[in-house]
Protein backbone atom coordinates (compact mmCIF):
# COMPACT_ATOMS: atom_id res chain seq x y z
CA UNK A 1 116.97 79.60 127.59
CA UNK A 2 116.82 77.46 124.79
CA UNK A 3 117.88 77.30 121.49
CA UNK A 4 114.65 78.11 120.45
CA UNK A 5 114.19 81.04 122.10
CA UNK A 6 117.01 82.90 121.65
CA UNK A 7 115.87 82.88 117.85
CA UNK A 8 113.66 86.22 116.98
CA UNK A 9 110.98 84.81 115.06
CA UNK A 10 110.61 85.48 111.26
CA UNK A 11 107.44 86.71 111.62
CA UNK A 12 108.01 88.97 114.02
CA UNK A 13 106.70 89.32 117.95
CA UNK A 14 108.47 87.00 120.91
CA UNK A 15 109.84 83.34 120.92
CA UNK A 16 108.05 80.88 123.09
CA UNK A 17 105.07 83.70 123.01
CA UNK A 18 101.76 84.25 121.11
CA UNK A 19 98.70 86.98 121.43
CA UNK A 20 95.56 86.02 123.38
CA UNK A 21 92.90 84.67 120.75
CA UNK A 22 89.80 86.72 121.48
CA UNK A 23 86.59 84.55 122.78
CA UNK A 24 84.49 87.09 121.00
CA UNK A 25 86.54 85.86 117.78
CA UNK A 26 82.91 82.79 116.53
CA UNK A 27 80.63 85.50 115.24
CA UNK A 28 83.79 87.26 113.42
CA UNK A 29 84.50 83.71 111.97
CA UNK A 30 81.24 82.84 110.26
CA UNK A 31 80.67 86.32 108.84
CA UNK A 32 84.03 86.12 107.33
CA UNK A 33 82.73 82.89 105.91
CA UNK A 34 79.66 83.87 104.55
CA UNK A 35 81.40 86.70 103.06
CA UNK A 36 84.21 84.75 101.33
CA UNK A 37 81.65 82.69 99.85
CA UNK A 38 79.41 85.45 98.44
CA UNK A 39 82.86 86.67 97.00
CA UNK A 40 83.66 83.54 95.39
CA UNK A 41 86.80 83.28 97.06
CA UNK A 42 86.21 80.04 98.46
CA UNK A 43 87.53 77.12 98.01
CA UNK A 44 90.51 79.00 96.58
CA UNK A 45 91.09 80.87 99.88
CA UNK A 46 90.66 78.44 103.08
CA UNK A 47 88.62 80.35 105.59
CA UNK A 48 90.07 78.87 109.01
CA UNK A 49 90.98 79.89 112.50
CA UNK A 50 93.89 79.84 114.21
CA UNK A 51 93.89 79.42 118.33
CA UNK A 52 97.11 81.65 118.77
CA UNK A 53 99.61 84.19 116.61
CA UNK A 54 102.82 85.41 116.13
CA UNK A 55 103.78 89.03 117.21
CA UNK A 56 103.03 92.17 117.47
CA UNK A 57 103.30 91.53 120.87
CA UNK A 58 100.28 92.13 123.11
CA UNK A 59 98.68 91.37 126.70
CA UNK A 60 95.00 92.03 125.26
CA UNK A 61 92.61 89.53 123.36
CA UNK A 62 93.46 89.73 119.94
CA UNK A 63 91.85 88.56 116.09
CA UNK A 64 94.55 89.16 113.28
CA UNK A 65 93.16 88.80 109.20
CA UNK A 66 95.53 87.68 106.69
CA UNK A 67 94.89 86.90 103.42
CA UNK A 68 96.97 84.18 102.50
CA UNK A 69 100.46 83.07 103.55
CA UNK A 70 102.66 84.37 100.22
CA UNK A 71 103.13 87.24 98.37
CA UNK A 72 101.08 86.27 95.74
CA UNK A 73 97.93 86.30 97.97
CA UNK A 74 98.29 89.35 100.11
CA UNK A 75 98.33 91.55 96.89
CA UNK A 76 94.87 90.16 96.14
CA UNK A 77 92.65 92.98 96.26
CA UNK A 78 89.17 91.34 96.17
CA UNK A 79 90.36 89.69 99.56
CA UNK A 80 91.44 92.54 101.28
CA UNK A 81 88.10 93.96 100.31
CA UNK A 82 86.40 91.24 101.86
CA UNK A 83 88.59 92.09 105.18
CA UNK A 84 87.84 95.39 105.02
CA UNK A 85 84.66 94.52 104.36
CA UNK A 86 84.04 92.28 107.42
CA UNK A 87 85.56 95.08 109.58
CA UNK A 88 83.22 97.77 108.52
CA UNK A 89 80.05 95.39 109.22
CA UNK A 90 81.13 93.95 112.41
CA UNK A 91 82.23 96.72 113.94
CA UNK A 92 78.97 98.20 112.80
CA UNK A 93 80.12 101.42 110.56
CA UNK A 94 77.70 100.81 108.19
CA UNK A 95 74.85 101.61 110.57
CA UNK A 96 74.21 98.01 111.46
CA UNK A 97 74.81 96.63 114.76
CA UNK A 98 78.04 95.64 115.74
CA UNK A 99 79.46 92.44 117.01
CA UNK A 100 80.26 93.33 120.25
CA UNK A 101 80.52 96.38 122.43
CA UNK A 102 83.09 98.22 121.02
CA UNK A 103 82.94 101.97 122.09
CA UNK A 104 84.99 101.59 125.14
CA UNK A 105 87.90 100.58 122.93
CA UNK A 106 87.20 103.08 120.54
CA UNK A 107 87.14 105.70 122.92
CA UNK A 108 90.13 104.55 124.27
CA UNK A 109 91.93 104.77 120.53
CA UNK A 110 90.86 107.79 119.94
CA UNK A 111 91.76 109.34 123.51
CA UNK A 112 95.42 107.64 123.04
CA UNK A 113 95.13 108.12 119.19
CA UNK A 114 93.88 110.93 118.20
């Protein structure tokens, strides 16, 4: 082992490790971006993507949102509207259609869920 990964990560998950990125992740991307823009939150917030992440540690395909990388960003509320924003059209809540087939895994949260 070495001295890297004996060292829990400040972040949080696994050393040496990251989550799959999901290849469903493009469509997710440029609605974000459209979004951000018709927010006005760009060019203050940089929309980009990253290929892996830190923990929580997990075998599936995975797309983490943050808003920012300090404190003073993630208590922006007109962001995390944006998020939430983004995850109520793609997943198609608002009666649109979703990105995606997504009621497997929704079945599946709410049968392991509740």
């Amino acid at each position: 082992m070495t001295a890297c990964e004996s060292v829990t990560p400040p972040q949080g998950g696994k050393p040496g490790w990251a989550a799959l990125t999901s290849p469903r992740i493009g469509p997710w991307l440029r609605l974000l971006k459209k979004m951000a823009e018709a927010y006005s939150l760009v060019p203050e917030f940089e929309i980009t993507l990253e290929g892996t992440h830190h923990g929580p540690i997990t075998s599936k395909p995975t797309m983490f949102l943050e808003n920012g990388s300090t404190e003073e960003y993630w208590k922006r509320q007109d962001a995390a509207q944006v998020m939430a924003l983004l995850m109520w059209v793609g997943l198609g809540l608002g009666g649109g259609e979703a990105m995606g087939n997504w009621s497997r895994y929704i079945y599946i949260m709410i049968r392991d869920y509740g």
